[in-house]
Protein backbone atom coordinates (compact mmCIF):
# COMPACT_ATOMS: atom_id res chain seq x y z
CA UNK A 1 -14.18 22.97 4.78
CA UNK A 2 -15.19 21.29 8.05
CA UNK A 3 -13.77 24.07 10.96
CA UNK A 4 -12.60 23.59 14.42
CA UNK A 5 -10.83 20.42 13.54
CA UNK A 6 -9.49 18.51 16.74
CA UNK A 7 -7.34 15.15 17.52
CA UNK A 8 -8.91 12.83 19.93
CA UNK A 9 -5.46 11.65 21.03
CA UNK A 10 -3.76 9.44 23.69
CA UNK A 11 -0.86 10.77 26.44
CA UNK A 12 1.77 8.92 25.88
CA UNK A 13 5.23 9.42 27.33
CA UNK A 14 8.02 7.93 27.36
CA UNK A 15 11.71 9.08 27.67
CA UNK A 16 14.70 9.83 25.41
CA UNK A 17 16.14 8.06 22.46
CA UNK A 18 19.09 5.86 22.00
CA UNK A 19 21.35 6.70 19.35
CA UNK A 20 21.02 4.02 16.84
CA UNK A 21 24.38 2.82 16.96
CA UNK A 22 23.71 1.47 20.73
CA UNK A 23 23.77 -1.66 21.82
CA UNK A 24 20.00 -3.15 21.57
CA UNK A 25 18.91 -2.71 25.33
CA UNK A 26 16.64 -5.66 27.03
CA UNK A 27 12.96 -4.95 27.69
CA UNK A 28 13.50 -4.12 31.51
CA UNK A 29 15.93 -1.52 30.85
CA UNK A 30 13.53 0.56 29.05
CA UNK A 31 10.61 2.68 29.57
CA UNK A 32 7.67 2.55 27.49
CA UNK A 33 4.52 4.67 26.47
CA UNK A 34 2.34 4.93 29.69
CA UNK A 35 -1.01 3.17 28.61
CA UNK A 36 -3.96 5.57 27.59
CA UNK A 37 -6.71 6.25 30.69
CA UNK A 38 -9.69 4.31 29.77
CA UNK A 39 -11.28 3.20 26.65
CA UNK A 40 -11.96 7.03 25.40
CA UNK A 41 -8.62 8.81 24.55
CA UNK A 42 -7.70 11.82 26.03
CA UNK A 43 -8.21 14.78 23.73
CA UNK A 44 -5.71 17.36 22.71
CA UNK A 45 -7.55 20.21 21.36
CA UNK A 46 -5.93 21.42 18.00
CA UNK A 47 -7.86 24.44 16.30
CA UNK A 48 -7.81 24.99 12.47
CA UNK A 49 -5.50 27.77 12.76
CA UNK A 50 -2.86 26.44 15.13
CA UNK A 51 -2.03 23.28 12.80
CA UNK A 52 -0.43 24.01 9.51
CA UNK A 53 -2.18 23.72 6.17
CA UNK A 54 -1.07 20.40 3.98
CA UNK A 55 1.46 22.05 1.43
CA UNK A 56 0.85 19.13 -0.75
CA UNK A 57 -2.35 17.44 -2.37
CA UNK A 58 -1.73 13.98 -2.78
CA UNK A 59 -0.19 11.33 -0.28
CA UNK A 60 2.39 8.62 -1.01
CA UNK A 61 4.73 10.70 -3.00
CA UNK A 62 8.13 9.34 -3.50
CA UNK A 63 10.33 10.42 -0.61
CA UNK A 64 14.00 11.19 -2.22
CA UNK A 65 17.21 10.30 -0.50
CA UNK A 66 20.93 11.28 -0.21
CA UNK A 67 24.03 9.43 -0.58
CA UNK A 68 26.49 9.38 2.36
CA UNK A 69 29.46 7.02 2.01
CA UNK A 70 27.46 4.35 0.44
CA UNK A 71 24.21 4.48 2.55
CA UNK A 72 20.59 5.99 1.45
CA UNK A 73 19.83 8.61 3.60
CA UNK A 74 16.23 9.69 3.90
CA UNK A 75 14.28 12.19 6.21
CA UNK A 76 11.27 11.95 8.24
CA UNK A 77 9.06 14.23 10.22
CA UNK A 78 5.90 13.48 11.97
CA UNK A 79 3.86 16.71 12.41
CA UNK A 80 -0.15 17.37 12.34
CA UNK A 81 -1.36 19.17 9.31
CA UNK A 82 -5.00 19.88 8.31
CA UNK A 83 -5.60 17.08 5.40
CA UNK A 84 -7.71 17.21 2.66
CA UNK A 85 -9.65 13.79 2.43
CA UNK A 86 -12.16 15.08 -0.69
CA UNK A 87 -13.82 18.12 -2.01
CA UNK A 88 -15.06 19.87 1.52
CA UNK A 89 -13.86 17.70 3.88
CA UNK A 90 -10.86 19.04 5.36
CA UNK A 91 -9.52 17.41 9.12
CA UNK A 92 -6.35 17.04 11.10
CA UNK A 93 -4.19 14.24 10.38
CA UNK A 94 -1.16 13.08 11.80
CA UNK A 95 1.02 12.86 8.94
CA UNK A 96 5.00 11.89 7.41
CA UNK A 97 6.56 14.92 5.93
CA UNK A 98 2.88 16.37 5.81
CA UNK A 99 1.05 14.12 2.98
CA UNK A 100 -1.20 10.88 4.15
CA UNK A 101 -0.59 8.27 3.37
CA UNK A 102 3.86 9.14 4.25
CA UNK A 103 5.75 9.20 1.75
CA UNK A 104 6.45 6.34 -0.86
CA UNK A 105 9.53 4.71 0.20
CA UNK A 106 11.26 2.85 -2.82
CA UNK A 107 14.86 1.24 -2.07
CA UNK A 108 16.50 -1.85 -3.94
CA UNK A 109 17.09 -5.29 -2.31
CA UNK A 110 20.12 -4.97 -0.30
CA UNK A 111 20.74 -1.31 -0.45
CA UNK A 112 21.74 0.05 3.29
CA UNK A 113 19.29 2.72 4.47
CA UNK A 114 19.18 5.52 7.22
CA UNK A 115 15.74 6.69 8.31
CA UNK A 116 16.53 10.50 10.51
CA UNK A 117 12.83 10.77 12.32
CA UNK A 118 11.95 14.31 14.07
CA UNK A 119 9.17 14.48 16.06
CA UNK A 120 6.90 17.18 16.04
CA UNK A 121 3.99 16.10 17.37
CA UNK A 122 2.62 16.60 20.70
CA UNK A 123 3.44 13.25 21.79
CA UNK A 124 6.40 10.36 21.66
CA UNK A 125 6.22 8.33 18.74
CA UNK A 126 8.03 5.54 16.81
CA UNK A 127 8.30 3.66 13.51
CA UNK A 128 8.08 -0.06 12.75
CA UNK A 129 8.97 -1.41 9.67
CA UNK A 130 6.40 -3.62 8.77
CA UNK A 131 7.36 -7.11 7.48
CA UNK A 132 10.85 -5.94 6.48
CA UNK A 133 13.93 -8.07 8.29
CA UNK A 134 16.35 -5.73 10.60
CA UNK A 135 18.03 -5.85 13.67
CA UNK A 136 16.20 -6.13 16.88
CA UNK A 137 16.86 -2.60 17.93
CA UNK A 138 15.28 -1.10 15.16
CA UNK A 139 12.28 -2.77 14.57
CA UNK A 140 10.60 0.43 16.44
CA UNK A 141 8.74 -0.87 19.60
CA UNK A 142 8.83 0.94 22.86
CA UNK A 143 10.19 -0.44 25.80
CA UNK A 144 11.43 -3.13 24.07
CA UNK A 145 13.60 -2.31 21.28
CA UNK A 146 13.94 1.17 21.73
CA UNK A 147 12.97 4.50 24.06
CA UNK A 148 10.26 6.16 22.92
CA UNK A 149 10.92 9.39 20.39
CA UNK A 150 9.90 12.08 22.95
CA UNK A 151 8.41 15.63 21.26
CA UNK A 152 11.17 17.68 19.48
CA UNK A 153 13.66 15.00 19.58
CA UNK A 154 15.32 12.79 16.78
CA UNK A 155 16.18 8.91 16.43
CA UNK A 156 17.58 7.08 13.86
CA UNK A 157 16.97 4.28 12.32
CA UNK A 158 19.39 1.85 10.08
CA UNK A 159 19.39 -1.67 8.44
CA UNK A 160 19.85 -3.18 5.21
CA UNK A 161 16.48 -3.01 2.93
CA UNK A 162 15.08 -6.75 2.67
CA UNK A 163 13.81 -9.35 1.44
CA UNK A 164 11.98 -7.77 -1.97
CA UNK A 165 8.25 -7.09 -1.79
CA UNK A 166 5.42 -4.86 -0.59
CA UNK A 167 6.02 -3.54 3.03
CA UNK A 168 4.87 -0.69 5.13
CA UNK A 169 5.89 1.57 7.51
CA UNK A 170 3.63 2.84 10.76
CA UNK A 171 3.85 4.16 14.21
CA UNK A 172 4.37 1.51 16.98
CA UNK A 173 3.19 4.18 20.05
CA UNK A 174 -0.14 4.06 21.12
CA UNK A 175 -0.74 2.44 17.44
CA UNK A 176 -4.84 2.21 18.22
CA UNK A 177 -4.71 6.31 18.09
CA UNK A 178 -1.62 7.23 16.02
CA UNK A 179 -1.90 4.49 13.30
CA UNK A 180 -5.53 5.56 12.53
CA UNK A 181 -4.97 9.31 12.31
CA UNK A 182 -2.26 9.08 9.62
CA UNK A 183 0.97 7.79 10.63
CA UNK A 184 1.45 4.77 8.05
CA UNK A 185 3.20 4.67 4.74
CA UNK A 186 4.59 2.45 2.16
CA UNK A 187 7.78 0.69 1.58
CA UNK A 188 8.76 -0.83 -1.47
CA UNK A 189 11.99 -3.22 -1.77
CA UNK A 190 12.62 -4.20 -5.43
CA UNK A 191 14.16 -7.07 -6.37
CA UNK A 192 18.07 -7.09 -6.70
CA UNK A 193 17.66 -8.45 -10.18
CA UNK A 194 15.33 -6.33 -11.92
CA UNK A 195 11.78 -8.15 -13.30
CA UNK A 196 13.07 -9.49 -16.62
CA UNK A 197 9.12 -8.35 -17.61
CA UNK A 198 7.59 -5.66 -15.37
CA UNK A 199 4.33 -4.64 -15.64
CA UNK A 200 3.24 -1.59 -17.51
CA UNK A 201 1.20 0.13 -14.48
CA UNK A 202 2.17 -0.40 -11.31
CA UNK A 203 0.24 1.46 -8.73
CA UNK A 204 0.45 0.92 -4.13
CA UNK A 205 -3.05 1.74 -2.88
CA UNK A 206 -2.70 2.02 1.00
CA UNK A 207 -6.41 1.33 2.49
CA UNK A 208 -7.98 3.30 5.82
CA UNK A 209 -10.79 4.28 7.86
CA UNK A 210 -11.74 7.94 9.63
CA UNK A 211 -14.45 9.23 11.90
CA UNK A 212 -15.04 12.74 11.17
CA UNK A 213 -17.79 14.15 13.47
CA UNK A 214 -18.48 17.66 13.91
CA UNK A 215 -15.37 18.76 12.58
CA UNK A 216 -13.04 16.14 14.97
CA UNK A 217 -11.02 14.12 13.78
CA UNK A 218 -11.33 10.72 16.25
CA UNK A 219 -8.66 9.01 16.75
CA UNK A 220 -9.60 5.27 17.66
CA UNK A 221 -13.45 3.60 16.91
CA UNK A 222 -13.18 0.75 19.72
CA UNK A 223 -16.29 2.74 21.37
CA UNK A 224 -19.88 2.08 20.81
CA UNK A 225 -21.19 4.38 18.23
CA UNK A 226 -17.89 5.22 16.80
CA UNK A 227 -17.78 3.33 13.17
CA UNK A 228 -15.86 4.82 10.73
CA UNK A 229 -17.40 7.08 8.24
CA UNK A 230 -15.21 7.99 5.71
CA UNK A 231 -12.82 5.29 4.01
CA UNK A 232 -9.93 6.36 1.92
CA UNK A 233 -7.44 4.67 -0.67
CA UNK A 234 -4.19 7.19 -0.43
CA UNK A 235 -5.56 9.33 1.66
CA UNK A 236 -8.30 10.53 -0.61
CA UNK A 237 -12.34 9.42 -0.34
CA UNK A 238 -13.78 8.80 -3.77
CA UNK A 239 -14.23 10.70 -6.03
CA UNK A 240 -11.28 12.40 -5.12
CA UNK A 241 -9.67 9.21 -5.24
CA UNK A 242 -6.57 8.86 -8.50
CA UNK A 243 -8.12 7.50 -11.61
CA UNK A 244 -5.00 4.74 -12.60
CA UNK A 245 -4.56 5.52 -16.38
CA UNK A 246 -4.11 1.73 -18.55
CA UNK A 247 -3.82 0.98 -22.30
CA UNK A 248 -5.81 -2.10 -23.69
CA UNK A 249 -2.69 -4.84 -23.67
CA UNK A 250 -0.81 -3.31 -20.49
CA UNK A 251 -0.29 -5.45 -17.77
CA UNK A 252 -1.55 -3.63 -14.23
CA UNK A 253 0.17 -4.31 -10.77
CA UNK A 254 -1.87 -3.23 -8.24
CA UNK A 255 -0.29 -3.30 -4.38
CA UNK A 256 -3.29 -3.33 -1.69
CA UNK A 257 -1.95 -2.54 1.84
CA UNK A 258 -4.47 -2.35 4.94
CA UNK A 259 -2.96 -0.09 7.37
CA UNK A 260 -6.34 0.36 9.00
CA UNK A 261 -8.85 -1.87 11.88
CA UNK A 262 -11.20 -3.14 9.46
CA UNK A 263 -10.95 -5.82 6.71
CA UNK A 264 -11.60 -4.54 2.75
CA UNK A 265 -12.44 -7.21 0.16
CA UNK A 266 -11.49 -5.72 -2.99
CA UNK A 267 -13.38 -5.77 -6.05
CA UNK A 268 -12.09 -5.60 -9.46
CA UNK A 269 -14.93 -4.97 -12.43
CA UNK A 270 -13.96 -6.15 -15.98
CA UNK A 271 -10.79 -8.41 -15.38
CA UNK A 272 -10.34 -11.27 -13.55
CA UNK A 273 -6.81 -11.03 -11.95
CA UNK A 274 -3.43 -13.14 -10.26
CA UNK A 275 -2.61 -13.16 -6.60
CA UNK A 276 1.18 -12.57 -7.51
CA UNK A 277 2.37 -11.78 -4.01
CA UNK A 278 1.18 -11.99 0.14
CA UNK A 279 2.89 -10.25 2.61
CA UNK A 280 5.87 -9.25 0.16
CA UNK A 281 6.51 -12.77 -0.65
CA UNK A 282 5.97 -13.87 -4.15
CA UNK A 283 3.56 -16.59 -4.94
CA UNK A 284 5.12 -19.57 -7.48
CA UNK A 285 3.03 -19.26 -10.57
CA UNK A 286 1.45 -22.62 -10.49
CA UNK A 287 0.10 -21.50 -7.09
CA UNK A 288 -1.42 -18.09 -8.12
CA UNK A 289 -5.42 -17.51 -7.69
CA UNK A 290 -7.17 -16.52 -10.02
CA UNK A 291 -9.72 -14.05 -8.34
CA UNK A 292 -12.04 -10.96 -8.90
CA UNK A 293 -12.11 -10.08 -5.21
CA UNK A 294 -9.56 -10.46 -3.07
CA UNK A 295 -10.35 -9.78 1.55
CA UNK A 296 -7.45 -7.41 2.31
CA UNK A 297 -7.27 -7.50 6.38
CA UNK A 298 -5.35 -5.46 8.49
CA UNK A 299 -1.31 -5.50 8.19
CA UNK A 300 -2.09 -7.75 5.10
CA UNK A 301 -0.22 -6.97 1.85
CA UNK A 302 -2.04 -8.34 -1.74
CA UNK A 303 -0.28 -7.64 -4.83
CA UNK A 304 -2.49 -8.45 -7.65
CA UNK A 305 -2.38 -8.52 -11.48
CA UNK A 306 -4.17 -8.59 -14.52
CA UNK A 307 -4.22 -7.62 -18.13
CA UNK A 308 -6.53 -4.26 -19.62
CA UNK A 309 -8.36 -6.24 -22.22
CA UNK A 310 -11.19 -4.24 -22.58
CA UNK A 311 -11.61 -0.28 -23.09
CA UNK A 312 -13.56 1.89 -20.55
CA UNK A 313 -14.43 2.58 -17.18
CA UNK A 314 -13.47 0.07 -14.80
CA UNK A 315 -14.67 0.50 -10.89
CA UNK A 316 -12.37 -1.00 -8.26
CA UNK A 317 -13.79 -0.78 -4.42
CA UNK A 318 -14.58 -2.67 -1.49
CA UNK A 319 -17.42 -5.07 -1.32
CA UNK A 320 -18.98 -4.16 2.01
CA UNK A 321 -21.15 -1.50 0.96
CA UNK A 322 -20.86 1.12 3.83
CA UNK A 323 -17.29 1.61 3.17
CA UNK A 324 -17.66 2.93 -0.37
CA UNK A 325 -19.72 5.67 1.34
CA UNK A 326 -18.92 9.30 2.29
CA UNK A 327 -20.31 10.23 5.85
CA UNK A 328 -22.76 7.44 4.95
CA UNK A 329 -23.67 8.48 1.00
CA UNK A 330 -22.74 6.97 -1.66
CA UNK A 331 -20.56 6.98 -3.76
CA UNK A 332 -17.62 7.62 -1.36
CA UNK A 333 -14.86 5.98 0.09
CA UNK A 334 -12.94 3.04 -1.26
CA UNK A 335 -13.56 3.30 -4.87
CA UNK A 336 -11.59 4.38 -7.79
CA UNK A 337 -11.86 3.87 -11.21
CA UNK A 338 -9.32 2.42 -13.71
CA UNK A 339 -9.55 4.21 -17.20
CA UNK A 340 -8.41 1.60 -20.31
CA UNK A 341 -8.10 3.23 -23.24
């Protein structure tokens, strides 16, 4: 375990929410995060044993909702918890419902959804919903769409779940800092007419960066000497990374999302595979690549297929070398391993 974890973070401040049944207020009439002093980020000094242990192991769990008069109702809370990234290498994260990447979000196209966010973080915070179409008023941006979610308070957030596709889900405050230090997940909107032939395995593998240095956690790398050093796929640095478990025949779906800074060209040994979808939108079949790495930049969604026609051991990881390193060693980072059998 790596002690004295702390959060270089940005003050940001802002003032109360809106209820999310207001009217969606102009730009002028609201007051956003104050920008961050310089290019090095205040720091907020968070020992080991004032922020919570993770209660849970893995990231990008399937959040669970409730039903109220017709609309999905799900819960989220942004707190700091101390993360484990790999075996020894415990930090502070900023996390969803304490797990990094958030929670799996997985609604049907069309389905009306309710998103209750608590803040308990130091700082104001919001969400965005990446790539998904909503209302102007709850597309998450500070003093623009909506008041910043101050510490301790609550905002929520409504709209109908669309188009179908691969989405995520993020922090729009001070995103350089918050963004990088945990505050992404996924969002999944299937189709309204279910896949006449879904594939067998169908895995989301949400892509970052870190800089752990004597037991901080930093929060942004725009400074000189501050490259990330530890890469993770689901919040895990090989080899804690999940081994995805295929049978010889199945067909794999495999959903790349970059919610980090730096761009990940994904490598697939064995199989060549389809570019099926960009962005959440489908690509027509006549138009689908056929491709054995595929350059996943940031915000960028790839969903990619291919058949398991060989038994064994397959690698997948990023092609630039120093991110499939651990604190510069290797093997590390963004690699995992897909076991055919």
């Amino acid at each position: 375990m790596l002690a004295g974890a702390l959060l270089l973070v940005a003050c940001s401040q802002g003032t109360a929410p809106q209820p999310a049944a207001a009217p969606s207020p102009t730009p002028s009439s609201l007051s956003g995060p104050k920008p961050s002093a310089g290019m090095a980020h205040m720091m907020a000094s968070l020992p080991d044993e004032n922020v919570p242990a993770a209660t849970v192991d893995e990231g990008n769990q399937p959040l669970a909702s409730r039903a109220e008069n017709g609309v999905k109702v799900f819960e989220l809370t942004a707190k700091p918890v101390r993360w484990n990234f790999g075996e020894g290498i415990e930090q502070v994260a900023w996390t969803y419902n304490g797990m990094v990447p958030g929670p799996l979000i997985r609604v049907v196209e069309g389905d009306t959804v309710r998103f209750v966010v608590k803040n308990e973080l130091p700082e104001a915070t919001t969400i965005h919903w990446h790539g998904i179409e909503l209302p102007n008023g709850m597309d998450g941006v500070p003093g623009m769409t909506q008041e910043a979610i101050q510490p301790g308070e609550t905002f929520t957030y409504e709209f109908v779940a669309k188009p179908a596709g691969t989405f995520w889900y993020h922090s729009h405050v001070d995103s350089d800092v918050q963004i990088g230090v945990g505050l992404h997940g996924a969002f999944i909107i299937d189709p309204k007419i279910p896949d006449a032939d879904p594939p067998d395995v169908d895995e989301v593998l949400m892509l970052n960066e870190w800089r752990f240095v004597d037991g901080k956690t930093y929060a942004s790398m725009p400074m000189s000497g501050m490259d990330p050093n530890y890469f993770t796929i689901n919040g895990k640095v090989f080899p804690a990374t999940k081994t995805i478990n295929a049978k010889v025949g199945d067909r794999v779906r495999l959903r790349f999302i970059a919610a980090g800074q730096f761009v990940h060209p994904m490598h697939l040994h064995g199989f060549p595979f389809k570019i099926v979808a960009t962005d959440g939108h489908p690509v027509p079949e006549a138009s689908q690549l056929t491709k054995d790495t595929v350059l996943v930049a940031p915000g960028e969604r790839y969903d990619i297929e291919f058949v398991a026609a060989e038994p064994g051991m397959w690698m997948i990881h990023c092609h630039i070398t120093h991110h499939t390193t651990n604190d510069g060693e290797e093997p590390g980072g963004l690699m995992m391993v897909v076991d055919v059998e």
